[in-house]
C-alpha atoms as a PDB file:
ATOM      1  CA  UNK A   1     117.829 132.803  41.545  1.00  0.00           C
ATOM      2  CA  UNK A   2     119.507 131.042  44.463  1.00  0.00           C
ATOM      3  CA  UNK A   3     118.820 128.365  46.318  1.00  0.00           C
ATOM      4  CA  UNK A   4     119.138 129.327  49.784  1.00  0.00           C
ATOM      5  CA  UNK A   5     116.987 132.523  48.845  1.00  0.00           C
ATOM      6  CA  UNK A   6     114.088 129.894  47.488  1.00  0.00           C
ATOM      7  CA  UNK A   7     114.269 127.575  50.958  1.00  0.00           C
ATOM      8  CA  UNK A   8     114.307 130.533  53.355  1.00  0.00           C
ATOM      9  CA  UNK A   9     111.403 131.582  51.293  1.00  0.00           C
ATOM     10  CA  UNK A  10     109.707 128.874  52.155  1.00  0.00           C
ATOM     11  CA  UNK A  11     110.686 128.443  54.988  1.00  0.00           C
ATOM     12  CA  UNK A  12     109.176 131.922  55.412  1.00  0.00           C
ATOM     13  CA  UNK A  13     105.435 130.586  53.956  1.00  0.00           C
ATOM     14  CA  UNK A  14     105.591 127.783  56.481  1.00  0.00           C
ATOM     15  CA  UNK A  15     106.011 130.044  59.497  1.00  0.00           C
ATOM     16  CA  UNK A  16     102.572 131.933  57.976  1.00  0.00           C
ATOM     17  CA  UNK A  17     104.242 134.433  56.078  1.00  0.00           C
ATOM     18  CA  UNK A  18     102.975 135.476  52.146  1.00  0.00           C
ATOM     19  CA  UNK A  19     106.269 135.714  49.990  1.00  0.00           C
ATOM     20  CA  UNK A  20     106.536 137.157  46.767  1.00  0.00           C
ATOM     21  CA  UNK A  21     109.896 136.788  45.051  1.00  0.00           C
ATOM     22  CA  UNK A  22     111.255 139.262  42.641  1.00  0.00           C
ATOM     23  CA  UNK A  23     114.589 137.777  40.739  1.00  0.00           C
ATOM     24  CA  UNK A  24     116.584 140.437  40.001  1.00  0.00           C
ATOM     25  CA  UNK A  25     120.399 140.974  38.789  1.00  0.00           C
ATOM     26  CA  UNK A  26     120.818 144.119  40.644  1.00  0.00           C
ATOM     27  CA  UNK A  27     120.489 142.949  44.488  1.00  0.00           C
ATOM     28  CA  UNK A  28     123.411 145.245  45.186  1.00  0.00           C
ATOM     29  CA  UNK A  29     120.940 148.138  44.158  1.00  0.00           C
ATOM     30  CA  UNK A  30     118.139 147.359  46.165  1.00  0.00           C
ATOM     31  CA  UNK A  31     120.531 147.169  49.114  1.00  0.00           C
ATOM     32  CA  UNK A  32     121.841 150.803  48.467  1.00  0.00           C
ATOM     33  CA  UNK A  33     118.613 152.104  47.474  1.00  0.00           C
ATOM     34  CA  UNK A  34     117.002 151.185  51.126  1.00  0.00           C
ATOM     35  CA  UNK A  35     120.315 152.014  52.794  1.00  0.00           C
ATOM     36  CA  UNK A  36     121.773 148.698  53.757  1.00  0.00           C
ATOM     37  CA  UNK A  37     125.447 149.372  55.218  1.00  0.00           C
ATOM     38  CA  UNK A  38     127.974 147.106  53.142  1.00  0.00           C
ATOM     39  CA  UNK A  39     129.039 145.297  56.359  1.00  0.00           C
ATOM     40  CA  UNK A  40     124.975 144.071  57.290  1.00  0.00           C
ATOM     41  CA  UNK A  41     124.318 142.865  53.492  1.00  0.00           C
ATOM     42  CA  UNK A  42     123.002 139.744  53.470  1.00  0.00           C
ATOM     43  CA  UNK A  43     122.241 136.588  50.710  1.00  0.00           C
ATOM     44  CA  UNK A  44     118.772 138.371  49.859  1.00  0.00           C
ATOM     45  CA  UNK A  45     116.552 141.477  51.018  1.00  0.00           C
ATOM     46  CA  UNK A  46     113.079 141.395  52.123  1.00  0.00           C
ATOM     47  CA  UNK A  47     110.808 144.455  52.537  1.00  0.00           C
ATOM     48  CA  UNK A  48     108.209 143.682  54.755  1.00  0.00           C
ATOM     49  CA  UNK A  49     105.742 146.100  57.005  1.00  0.00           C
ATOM     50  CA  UNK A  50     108.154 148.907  56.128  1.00  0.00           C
ATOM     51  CA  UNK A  51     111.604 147.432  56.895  1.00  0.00           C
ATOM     52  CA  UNK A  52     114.580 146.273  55.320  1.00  0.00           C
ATOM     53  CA  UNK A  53     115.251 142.778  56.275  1.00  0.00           C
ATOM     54  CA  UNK A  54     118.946 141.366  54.916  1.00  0.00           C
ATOM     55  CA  UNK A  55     119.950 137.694  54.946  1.00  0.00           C
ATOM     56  CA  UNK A  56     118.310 134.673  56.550  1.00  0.00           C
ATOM     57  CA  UNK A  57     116.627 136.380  59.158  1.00  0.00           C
ATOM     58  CA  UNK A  58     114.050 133.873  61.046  1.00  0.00           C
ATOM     59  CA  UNK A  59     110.018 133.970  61.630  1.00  0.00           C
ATOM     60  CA  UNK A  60     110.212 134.857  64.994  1.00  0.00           C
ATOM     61  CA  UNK A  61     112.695 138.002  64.672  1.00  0.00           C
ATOM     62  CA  UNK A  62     110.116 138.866  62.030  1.00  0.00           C
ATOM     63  CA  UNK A  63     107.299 138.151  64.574  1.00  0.00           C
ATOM     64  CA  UNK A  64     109.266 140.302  66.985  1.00  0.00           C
ATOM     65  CA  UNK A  65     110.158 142.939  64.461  1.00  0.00           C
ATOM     66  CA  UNK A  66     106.079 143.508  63.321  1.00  0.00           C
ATOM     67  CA  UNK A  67     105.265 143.419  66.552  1.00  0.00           C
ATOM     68  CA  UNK A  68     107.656 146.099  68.289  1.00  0.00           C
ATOM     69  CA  UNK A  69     108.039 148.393  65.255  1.00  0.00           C
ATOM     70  CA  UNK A  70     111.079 150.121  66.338  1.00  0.00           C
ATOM     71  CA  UNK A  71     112.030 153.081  64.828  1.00  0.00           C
ATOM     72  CA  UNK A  72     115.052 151.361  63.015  1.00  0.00           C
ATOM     73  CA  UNK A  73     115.401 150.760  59.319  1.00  0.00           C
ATOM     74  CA  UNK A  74     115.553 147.212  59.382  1.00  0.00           C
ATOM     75  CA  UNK A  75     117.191 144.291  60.927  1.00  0.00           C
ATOM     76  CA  UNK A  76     120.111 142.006  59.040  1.00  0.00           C
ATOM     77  CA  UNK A  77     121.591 138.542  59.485  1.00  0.00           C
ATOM     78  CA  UNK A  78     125.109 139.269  57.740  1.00  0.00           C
ATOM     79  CA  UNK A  79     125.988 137.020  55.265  1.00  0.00           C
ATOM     80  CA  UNK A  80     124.911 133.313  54.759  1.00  0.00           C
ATOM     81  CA  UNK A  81     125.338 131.512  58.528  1.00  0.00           C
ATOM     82  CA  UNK A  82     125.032 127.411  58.084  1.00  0.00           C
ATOM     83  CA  UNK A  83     122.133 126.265  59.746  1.00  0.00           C
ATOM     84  CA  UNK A  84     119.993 129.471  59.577  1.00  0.00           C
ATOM     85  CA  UNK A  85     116.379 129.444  58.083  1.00  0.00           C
ATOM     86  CA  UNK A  86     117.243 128.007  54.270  1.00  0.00           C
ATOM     87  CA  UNK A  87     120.805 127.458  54.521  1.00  0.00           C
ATOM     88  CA  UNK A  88     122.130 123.586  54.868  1.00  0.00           C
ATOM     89  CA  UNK A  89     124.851 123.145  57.628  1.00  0.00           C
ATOM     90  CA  UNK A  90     124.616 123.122  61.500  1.00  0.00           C
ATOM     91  CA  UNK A  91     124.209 126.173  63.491  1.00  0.00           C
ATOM     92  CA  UNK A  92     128.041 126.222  65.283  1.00  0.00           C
ATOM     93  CA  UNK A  93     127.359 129.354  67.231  1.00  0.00           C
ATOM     94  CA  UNK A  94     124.598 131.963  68.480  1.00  0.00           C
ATOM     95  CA  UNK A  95     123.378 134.274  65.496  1.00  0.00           C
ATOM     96  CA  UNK A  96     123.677 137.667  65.514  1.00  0.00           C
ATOM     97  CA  UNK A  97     120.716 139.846  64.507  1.00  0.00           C
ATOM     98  CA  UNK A  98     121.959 143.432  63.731  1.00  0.00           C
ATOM     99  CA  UNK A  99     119.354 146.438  63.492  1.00  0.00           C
ATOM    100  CA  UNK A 100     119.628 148.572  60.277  1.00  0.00           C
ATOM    101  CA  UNK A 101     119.909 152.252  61.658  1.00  0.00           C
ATOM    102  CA  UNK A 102     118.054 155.343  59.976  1.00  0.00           C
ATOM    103  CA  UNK A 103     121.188 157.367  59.031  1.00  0.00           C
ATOM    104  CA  UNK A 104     123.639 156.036  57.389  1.00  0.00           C
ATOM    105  CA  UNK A 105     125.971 156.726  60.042  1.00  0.00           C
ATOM    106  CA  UNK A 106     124.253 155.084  62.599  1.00  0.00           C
ATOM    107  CA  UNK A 107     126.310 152.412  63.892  1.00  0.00           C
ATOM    108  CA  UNK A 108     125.258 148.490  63.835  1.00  0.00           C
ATOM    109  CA  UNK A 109     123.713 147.440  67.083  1.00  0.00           C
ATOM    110  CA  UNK A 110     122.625 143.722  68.229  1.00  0.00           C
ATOM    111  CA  UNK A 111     119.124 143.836  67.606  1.00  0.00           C
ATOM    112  CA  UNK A 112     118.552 140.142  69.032  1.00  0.00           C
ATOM    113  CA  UNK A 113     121.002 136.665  69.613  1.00  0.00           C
ATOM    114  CA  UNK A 114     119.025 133.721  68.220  1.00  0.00           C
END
């Protein structure tokens, strides 16, 4: 039931993409059930082509995410950056696109710089 989640949505159905959103008081739930580390958790999760997608991730990451299929869990834009896909602001720096390990112990790596 936010705002940013709703625009990056839409965002999302501009870029080509078919977005179903589920409201739900328990995001912090969905994060633990698909294994989101605490420090990658982002406004909102997407599951799409069976990843884990946190935050305000953009179309083409997606693209490039569908298109590679690495063996990861998922990929996560911490937080909510100004300026990325449904937020308001300016960009002010380079975003940082983290991959979502399989174990829980794997450690955050840069998936991609946008």
């Amino acid at each position: 039931d936010c705002g940013c989640c709703h625009e990056h949505a839409a965002y999302l159905r501009r870029h080509g993409y078919r977005v179903a959103e589920v409201a739900t008081h328990d995001l912090d739930g969905i994060k633990r059930k698909h294994e989101v580390p605490e420090q990658l958790y982002g406004c909102h999760t997407i599951l799409v082509g069976g990843y884990v997608v946190e935050g305000p991730v953009s179309a083409g990451i997606l693209a490039r995410l569908l298109s590679e299929r690495p063996k990861i869990r998922g990929v996560s834009l911490p937080g909510m950056p100004q300026g990325s896909p449904g937020m308001t602001g300016n960009k002010t720096e380079p975003f940082q696109i983290y991959e979502i390990g399989l174990t829980a112990s794997a450690r955050p790596r840069v998936y991609a710089v946008e």
